[in-house]
N, C-alpha and C. Protein backbone atom coordinates (compact mmCIF):
# COMPACT_ATOMS: atom_id res chain seq x y z
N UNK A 1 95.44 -32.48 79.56
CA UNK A 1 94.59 -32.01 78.49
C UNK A 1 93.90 -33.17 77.77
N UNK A 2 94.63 -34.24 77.49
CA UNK A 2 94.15 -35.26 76.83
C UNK A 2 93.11 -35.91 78.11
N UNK A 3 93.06 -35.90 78.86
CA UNK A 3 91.96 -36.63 79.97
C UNK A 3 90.98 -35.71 79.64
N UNK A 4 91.30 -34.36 79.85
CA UNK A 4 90.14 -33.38 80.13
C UNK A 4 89.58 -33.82 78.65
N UNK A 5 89.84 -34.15 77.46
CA UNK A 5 89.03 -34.35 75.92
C UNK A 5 88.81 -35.61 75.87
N UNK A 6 88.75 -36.81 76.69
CA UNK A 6 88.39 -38.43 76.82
C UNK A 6 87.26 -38.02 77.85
N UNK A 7 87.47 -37.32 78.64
CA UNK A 7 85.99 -37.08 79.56
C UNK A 7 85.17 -36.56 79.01
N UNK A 8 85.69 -35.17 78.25
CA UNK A 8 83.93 -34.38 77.50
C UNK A 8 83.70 -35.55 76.53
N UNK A 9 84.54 -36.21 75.82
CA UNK A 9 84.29 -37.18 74.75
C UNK A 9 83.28 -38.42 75.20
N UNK A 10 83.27 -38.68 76.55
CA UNK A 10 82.58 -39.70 76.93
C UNK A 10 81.27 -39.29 77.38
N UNK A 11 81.14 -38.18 77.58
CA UNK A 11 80.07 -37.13 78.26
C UNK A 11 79.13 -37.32 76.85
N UNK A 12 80.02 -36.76 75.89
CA UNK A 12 79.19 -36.43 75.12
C UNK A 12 78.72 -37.89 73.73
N UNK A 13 79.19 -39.19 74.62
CA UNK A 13 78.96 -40.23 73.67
C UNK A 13 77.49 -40.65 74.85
N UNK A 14 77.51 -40.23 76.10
CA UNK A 14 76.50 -40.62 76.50
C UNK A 14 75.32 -39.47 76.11
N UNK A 15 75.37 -38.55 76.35
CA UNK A 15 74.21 -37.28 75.79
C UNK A 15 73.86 -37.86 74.71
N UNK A 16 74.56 -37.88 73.71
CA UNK A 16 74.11 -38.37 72.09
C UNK A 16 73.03 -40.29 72.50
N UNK A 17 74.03 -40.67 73.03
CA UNK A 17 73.29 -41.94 73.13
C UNK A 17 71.64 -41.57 73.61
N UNK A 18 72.07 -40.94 74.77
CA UNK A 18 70.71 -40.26 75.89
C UNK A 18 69.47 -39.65 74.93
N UNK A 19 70.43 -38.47 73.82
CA UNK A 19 69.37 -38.00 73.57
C UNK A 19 68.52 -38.28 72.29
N UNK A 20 69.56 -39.61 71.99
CA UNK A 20 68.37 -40.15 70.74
C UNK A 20 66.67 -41.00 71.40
N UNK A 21 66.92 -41.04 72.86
CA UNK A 21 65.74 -41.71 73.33
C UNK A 21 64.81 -40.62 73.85
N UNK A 22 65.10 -39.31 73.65
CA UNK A 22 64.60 -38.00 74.60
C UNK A 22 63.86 -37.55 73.44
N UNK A 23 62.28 -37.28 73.47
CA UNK A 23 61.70 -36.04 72.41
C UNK A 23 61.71 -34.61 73.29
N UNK A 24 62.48 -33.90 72.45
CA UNK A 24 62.28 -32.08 72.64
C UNK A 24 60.71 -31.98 72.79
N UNK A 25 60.73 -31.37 73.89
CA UNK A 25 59.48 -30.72 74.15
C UNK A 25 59.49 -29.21 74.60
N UNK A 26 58.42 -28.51 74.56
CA UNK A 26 58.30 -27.40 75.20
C UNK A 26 57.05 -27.19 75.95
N UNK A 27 57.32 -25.53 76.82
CA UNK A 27 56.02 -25.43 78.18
C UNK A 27 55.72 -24.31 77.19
N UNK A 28 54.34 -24.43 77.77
CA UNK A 28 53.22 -23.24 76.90
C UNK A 28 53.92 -21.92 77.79
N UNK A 29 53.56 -20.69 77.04
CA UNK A 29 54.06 -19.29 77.63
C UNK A 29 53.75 -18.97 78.89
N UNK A 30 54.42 -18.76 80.40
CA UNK A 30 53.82 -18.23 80.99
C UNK A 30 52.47 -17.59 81.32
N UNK A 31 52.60 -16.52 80.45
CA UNK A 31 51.21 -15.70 80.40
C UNK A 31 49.93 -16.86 80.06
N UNK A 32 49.75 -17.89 79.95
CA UNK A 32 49.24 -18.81 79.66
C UNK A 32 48.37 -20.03 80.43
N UNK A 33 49.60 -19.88 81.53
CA UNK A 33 49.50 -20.62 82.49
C UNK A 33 48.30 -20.27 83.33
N UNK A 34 47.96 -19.35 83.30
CA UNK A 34 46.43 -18.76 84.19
C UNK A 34 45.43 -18.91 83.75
N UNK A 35 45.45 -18.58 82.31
CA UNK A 35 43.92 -19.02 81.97
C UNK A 35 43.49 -20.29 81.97
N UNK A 36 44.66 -21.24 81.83
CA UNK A 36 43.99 -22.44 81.54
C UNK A 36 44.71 -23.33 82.89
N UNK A 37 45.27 -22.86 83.65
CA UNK A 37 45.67 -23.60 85.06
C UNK A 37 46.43 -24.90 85.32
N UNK A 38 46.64 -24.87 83.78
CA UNK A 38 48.15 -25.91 83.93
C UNK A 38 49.07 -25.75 83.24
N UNK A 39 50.08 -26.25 82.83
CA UNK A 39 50.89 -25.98 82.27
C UNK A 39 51.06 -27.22 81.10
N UNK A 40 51.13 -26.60 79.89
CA UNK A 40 50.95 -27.66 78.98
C UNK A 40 52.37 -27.94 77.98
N UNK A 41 52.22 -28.66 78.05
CA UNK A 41 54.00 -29.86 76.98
C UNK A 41 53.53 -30.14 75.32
N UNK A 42 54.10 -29.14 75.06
CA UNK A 42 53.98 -29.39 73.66
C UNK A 42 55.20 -29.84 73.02
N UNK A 43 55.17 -31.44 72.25
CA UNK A 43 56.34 -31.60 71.34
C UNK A 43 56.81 -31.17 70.21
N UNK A 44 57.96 -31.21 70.26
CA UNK A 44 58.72 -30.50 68.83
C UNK A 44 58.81 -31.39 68.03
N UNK A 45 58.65 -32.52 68.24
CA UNK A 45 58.89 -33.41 66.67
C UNK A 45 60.17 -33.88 66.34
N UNK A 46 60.92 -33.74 67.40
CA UNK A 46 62.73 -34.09 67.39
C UNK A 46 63.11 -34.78 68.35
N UNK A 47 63.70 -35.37 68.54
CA UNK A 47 64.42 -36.21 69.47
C UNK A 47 65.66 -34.87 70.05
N UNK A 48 66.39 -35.01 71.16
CA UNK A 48 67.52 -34.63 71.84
C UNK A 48 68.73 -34.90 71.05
N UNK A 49 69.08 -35.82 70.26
CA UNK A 49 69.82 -35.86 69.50
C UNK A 49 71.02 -35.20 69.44
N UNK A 50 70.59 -34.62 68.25
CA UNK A 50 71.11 -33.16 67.33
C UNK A 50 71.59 -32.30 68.56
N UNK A 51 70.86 -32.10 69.61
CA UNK A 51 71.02 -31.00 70.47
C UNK A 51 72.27 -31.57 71.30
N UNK A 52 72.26 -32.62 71.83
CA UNK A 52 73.30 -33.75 72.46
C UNK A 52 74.96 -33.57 71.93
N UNK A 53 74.74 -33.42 70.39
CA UNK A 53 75.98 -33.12 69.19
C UNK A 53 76.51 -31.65 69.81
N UNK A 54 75.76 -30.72 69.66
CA UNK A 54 75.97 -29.05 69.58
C UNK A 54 76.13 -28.77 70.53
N UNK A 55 75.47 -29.46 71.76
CA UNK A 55 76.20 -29.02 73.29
C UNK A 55 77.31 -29.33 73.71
N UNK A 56 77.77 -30.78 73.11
CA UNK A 56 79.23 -30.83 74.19
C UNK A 56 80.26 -30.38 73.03
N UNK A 57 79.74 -30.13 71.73
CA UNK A 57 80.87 -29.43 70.74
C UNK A 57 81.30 -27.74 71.43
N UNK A 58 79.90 -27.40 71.84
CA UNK A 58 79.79 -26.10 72.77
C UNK A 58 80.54 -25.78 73.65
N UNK A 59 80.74 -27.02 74.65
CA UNK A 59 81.09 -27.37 75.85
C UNK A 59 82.50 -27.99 75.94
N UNK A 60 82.41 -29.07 74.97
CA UNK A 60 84.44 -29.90 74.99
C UNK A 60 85.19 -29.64 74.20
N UNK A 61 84.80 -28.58 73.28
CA UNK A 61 85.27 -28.82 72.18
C UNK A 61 85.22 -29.05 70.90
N UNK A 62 86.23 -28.94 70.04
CA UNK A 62 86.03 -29.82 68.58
C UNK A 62 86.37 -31.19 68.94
N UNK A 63 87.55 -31.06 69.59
CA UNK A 63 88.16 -32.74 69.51
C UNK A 63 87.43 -33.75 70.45
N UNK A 64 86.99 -33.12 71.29
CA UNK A 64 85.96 -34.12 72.44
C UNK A 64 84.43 -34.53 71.81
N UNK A 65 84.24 -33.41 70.94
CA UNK A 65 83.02 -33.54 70.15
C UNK A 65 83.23 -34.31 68.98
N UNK A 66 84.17 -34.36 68.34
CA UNK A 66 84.39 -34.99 67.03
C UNK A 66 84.59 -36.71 67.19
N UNK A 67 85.32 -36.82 68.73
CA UNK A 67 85.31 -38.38 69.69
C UNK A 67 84.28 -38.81 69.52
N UNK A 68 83.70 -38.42 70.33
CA UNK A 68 82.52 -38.89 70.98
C UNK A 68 80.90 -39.20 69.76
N UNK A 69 81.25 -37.91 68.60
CA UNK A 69 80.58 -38.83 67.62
C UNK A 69 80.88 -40.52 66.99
N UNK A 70 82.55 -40.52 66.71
CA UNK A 70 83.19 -41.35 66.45
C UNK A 70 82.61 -42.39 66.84
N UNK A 71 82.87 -42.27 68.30
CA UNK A 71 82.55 -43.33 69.10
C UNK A 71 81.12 -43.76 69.09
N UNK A 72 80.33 -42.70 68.70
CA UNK A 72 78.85 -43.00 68.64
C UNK A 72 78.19 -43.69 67.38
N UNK A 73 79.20 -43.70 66.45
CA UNK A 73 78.67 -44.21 64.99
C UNK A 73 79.32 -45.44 65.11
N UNK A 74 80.76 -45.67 65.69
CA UNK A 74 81.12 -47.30 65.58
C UNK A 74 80.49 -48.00 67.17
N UNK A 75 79.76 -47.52 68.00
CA UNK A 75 78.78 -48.24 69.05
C UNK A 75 77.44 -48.38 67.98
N UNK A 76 77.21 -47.70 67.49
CA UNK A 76 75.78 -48.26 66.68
C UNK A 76 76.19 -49.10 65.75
N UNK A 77 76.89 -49.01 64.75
CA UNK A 77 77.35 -50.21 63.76
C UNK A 77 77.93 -51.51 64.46
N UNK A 78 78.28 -51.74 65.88
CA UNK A 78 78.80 -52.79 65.86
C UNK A 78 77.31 -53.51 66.56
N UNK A 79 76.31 -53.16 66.40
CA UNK A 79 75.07 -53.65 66.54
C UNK A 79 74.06 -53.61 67.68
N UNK A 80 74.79 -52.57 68.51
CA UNK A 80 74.14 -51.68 69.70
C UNK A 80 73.14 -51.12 68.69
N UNK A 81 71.63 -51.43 69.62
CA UNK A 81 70.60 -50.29 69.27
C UNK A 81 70.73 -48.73 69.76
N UNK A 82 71.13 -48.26 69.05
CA UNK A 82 71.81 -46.61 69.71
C UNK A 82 71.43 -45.60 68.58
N UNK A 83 70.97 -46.17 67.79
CA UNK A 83 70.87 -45.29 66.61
C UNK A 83 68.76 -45.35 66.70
N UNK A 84 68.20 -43.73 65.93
CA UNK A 84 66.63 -43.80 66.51
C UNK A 84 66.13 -45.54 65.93
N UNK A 85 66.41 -45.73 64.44
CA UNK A 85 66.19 -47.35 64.27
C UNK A 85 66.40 -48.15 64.39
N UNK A 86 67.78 -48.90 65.43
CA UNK A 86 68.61 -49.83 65.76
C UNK A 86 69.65 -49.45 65.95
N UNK A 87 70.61 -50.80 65.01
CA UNK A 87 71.77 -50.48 64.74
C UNK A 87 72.22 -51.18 63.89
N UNK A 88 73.79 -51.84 63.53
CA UNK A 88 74.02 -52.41 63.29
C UNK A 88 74.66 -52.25 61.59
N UNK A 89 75.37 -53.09 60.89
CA UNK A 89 76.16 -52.59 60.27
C UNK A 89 75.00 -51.88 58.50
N UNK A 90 73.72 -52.99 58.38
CA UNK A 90 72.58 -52.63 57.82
C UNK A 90 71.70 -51.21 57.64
N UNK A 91 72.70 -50.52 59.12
CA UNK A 91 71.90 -49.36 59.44
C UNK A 91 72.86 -48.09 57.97
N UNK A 92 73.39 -48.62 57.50
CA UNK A 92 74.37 -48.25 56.48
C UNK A 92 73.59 -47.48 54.95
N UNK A 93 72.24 -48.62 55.24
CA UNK A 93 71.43 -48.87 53.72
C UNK A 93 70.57 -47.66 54.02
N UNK A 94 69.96 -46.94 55.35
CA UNK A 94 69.42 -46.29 55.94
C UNK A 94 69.43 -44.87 54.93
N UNK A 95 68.56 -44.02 54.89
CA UNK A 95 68.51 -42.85 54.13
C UNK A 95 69.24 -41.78 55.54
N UNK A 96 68.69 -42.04 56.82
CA UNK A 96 69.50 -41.51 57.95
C UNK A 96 70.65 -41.31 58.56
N UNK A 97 71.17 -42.47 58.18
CA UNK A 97 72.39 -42.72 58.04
C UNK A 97 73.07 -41.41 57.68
N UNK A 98 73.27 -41.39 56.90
CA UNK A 98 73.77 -39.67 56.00
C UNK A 98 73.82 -38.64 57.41
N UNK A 99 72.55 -38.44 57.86
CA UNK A 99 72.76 -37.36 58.90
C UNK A 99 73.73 -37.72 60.14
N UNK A 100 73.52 -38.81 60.31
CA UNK A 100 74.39 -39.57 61.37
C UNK A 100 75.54 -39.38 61.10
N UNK A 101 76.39 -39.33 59.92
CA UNK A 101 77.24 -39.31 59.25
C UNK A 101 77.73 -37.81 59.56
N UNK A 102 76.86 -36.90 59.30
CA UNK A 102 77.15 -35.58 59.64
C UNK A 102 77.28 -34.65 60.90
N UNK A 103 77.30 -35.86 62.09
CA UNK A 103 77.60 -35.64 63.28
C UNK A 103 78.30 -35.50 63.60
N UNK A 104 79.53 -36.18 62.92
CA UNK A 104 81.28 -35.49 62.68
C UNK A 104 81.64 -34.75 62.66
N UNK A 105 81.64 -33.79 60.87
CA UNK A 105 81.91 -32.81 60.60
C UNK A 105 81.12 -31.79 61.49
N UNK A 106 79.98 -31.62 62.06
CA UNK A 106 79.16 -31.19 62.36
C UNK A 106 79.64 -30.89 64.25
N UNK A 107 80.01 -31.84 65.05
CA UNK A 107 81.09 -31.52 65.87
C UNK A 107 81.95 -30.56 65.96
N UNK A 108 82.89 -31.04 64.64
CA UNK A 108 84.25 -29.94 64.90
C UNK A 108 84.12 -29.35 64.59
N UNK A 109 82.96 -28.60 63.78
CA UNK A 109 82.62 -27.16 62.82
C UNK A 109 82.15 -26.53 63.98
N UNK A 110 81.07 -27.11 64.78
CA UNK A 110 80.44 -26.24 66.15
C UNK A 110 81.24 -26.08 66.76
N UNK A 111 82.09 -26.99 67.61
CA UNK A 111 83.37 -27.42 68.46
C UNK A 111 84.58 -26.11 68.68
N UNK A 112 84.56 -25.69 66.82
CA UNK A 112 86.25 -24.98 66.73
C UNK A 112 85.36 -23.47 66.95
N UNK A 113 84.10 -23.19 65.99
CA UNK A 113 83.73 -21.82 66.03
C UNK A 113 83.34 -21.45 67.52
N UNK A 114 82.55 -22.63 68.24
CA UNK A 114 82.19 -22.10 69.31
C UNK A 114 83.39 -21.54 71.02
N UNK A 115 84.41 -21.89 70.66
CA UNK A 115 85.79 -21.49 70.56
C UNK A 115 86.50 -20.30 70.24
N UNK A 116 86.24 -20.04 69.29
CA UNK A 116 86.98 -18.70 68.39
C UNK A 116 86.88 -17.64 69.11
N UNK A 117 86.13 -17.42 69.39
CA UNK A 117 85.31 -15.66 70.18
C UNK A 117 85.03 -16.26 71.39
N UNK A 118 84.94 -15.32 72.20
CA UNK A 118 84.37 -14.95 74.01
C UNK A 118 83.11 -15.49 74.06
N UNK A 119 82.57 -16.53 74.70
CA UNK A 119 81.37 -17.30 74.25
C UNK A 119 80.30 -16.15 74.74
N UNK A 120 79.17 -16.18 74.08
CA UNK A 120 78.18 -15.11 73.81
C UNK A 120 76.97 -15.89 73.23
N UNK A 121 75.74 -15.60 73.69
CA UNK A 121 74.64 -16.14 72.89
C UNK A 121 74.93 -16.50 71.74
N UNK A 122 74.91 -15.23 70.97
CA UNK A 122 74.99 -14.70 69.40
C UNK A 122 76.29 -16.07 69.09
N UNK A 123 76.99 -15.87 69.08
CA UNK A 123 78.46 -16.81 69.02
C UNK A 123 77.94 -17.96 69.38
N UNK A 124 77.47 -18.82 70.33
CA UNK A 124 77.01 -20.01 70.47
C UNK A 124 75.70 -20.62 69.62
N UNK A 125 74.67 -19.77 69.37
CA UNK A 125 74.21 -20.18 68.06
C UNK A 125 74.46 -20.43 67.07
N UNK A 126 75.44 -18.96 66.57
CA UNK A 126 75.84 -19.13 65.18
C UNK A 126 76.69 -20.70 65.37
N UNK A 127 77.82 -21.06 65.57
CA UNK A 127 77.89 -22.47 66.03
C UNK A 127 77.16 -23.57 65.66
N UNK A 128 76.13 -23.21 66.69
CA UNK A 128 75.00 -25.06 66.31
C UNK A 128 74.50 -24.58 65.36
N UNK A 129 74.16 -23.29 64.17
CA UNK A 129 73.49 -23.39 63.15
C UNK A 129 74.55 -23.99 61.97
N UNK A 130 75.74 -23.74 62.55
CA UNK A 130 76.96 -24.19 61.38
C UNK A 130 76.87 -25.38 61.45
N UNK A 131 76.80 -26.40 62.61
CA UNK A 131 76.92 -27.37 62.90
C UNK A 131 75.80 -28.26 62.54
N UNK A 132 74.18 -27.64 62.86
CA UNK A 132 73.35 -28.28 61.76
C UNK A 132 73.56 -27.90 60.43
N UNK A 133 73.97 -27.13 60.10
CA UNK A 133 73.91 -27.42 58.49
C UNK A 133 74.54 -28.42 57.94
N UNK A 134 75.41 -28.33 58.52
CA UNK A 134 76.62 -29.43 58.17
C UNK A 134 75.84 -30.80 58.06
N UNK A 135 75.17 -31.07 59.24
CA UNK A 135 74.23 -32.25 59.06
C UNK A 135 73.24 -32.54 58.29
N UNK A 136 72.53 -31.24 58.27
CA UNK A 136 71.62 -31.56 56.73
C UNK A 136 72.56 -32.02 55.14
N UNK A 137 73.33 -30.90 55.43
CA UNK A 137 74.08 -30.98 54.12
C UNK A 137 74.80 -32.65 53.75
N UNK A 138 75.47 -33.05 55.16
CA UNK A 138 75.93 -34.38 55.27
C UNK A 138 74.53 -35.83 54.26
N UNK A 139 73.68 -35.15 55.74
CA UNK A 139 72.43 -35.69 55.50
C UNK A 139 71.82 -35.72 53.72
N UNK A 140 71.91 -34.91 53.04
CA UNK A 140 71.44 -34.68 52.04
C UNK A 140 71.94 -35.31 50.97
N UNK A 141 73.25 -34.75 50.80
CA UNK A 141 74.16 -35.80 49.72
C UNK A 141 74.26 -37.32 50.14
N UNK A 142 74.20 -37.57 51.25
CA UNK A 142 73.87 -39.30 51.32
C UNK A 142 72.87 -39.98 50.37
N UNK A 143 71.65 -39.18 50.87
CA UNK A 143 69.85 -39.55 50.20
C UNK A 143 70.61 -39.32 48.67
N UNK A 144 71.05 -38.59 48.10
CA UNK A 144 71.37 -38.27 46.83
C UNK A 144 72.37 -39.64 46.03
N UNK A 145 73.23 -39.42 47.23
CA UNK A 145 74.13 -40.76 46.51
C UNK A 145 73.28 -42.31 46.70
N UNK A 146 72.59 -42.63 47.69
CA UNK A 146 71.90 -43.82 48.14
C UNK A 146 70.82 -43.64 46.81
N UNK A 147 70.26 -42.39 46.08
CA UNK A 147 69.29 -42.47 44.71
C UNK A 147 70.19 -42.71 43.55
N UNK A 148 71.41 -42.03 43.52
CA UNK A 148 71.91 -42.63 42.53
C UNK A 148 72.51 -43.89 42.28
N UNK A 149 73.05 -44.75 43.32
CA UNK A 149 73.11 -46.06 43.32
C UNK A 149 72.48 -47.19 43.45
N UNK A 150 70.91 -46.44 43.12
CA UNK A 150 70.06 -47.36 43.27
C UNK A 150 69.01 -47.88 44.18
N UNK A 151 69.68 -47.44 45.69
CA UNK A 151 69.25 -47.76 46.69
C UNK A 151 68.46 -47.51 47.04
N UNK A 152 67.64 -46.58 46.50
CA UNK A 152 66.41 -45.55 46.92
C UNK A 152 65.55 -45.66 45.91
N UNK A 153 64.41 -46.02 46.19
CA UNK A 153 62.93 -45.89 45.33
C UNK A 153 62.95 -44.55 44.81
N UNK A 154 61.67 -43.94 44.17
CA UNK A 154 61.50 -43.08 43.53
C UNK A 154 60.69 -41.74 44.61
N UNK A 155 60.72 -41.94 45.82
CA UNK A 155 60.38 -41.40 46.91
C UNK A 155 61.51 -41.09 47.86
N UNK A 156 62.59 -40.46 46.86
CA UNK A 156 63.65 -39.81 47.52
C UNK A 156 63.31 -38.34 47.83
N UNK A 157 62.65 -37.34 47.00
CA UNK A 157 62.14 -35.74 47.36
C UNK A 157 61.51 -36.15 48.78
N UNK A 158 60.69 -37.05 49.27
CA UNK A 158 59.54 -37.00 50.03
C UNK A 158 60.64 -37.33 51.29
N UNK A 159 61.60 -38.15 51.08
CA UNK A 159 62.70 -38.86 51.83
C UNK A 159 63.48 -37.32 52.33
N UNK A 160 63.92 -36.72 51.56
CA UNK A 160 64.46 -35.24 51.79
C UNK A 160 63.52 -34.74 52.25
N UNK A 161 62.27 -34.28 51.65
CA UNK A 161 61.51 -33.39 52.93
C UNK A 161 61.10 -33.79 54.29
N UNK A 162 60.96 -35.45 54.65
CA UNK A 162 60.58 -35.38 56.06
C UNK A 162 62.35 -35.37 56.48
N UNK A 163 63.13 -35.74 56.69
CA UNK A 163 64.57 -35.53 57.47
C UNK A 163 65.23 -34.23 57.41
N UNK A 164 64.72 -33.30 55.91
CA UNK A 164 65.73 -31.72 56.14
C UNK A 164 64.96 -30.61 55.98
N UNK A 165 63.76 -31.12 55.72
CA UNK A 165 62.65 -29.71 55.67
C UNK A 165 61.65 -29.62 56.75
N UNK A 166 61.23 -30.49 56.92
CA UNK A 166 60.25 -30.53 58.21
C UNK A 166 60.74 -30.48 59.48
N UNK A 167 61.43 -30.85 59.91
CA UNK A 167 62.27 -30.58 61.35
C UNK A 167 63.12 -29.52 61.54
N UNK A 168 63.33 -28.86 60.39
CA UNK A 168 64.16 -27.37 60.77
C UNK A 168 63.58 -26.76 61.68
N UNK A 169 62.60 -26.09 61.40
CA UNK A 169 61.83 -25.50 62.77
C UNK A 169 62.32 -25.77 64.55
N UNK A 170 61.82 -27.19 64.18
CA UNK A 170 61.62 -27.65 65.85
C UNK A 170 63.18 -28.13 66.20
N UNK A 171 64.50 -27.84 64.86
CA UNK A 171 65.62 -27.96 65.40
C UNK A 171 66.51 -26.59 65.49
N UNK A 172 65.97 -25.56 64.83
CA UNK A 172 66.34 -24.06 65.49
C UNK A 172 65.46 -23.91 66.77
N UNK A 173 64.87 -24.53 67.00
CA UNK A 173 64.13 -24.03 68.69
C UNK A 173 65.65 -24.88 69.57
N UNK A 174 65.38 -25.78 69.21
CA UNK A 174 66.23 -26.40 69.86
C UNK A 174 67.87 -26.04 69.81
N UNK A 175 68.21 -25.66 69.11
CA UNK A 175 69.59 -24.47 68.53
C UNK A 175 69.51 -23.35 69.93
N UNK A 176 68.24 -23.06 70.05
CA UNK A 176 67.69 -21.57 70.92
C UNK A 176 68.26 -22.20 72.61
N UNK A 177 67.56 -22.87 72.48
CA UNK A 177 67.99 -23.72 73.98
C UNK A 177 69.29 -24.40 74.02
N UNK A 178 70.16 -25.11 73.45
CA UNK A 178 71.68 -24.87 73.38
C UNK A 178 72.28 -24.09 73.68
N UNK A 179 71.74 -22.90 73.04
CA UNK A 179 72.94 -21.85 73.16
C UNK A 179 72.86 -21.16 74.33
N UNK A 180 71.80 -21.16 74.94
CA UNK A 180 71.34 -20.62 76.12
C UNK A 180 72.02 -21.66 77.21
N UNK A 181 71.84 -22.65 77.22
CA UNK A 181 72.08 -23.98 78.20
C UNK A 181 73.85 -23.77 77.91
N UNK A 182 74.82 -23.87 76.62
CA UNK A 182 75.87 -24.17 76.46
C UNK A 182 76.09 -22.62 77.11
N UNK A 183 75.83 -21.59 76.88
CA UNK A 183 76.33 -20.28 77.27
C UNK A 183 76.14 -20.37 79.01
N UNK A 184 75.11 -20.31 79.69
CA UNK A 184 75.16 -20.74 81.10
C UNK A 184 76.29 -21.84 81.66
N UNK A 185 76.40 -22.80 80.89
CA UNK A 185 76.93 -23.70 81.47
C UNK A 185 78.81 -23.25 81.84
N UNK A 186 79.15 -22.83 80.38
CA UNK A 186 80.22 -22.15 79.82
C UNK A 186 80.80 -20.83 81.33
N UNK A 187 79.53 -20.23 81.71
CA UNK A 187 79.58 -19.24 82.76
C UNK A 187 80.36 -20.15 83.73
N UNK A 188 79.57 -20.88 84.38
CA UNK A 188 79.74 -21.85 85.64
C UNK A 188 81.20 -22.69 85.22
N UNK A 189 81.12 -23.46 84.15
CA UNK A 189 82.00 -24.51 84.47
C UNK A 189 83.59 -23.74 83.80
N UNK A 190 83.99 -22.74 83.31
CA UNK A 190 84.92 -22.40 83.13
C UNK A 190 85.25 -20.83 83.60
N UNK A 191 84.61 -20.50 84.11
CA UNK A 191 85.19 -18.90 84.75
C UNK A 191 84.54 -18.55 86.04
């Protein structure tokens, strides 16, 4: 058991690594594809990331998921560029940081619920939506504490709206495709 949670754990320190270099994209609608005779890539405005977190919490677990963040926040602080701005122990002062931070809790919250019940669409979403919140929320009180200690100019609201208001969107699409990808996968690799 403990191998089987060092493997999803490593799985999922490479996905996370992987998918901070990956932008979410999407294909225009089918029905679409005819009139205009190609098929067109539209980006979401997100990196793979986030999605990287919620799948193998989906997939290994809480405890393989909760690793493998671990492991992903002390590979970026010890000065691996792994994080979207670097790394390194500086990456601390970061307003991002915070969300990074919430990749943890945000793990074992997806990890244990997506667990609980007979995996199911419905059930694997609800999951990565628990699991992003957690990250905004992580995310949020950071920016809050980094303004009250100073650390932050007076362009902390603007700091909160591009990291927890503007990317919701294009990170419930991406929630959509998780749960679909973690529920398929879930089919195949365990029953």
């Amino acid at each position: 058991m403990i191998v089987t949670e060092l493997l999803w754990a490593l799985v999922g320190l490479i996905l996370t690594v992987s998918g901070t270099f990956f932008e979410a994209s999407m294909i225009s609608p089918p029905w679409l594809w005819l009139q205009s005779d190609t098929i067109q890539i539209y980006s979401l405005g997100v990196t793979c990331q986030i999605g990287a977190v919620l799948l193998i919490a989906c997939l290994g677990g809480k405890n393989a998921a909760t690793l493998s963040q671990i492991a992903y926040l002390v590979l970026g602080l010890i000065w691996y560029p792994v994080f979207t701005h670097g790394g390194g122990v500086a990456y601390i002062k970061e307003p991002t940081f915070g969300y990074l931070l919430g990749f943890v809790p945000a793990a074992w919250i997806c990890g244990f619920l997506a667990f609980q019940w007979k995996p199911r669409l419905e059930s694997l979403a609800f999951s990565c939506l628990c699991g992003l919140a957690s990250i905004h929320l992580i995310g949020l009180l950071y920016i809050a504490y980094l303004r009250l200690s100073q650390s932050l100019g007076d362009n902390w609201l603007q700091i909160m709206s591009i990291y927890s208001l503007y990317p919701v969107p294009s990170q419930l699409a991406l929630i959509c495709a998780v749960a679909v990808l973690a529920f398929s996968l879930r089919q195949v690799l365990f029953y």
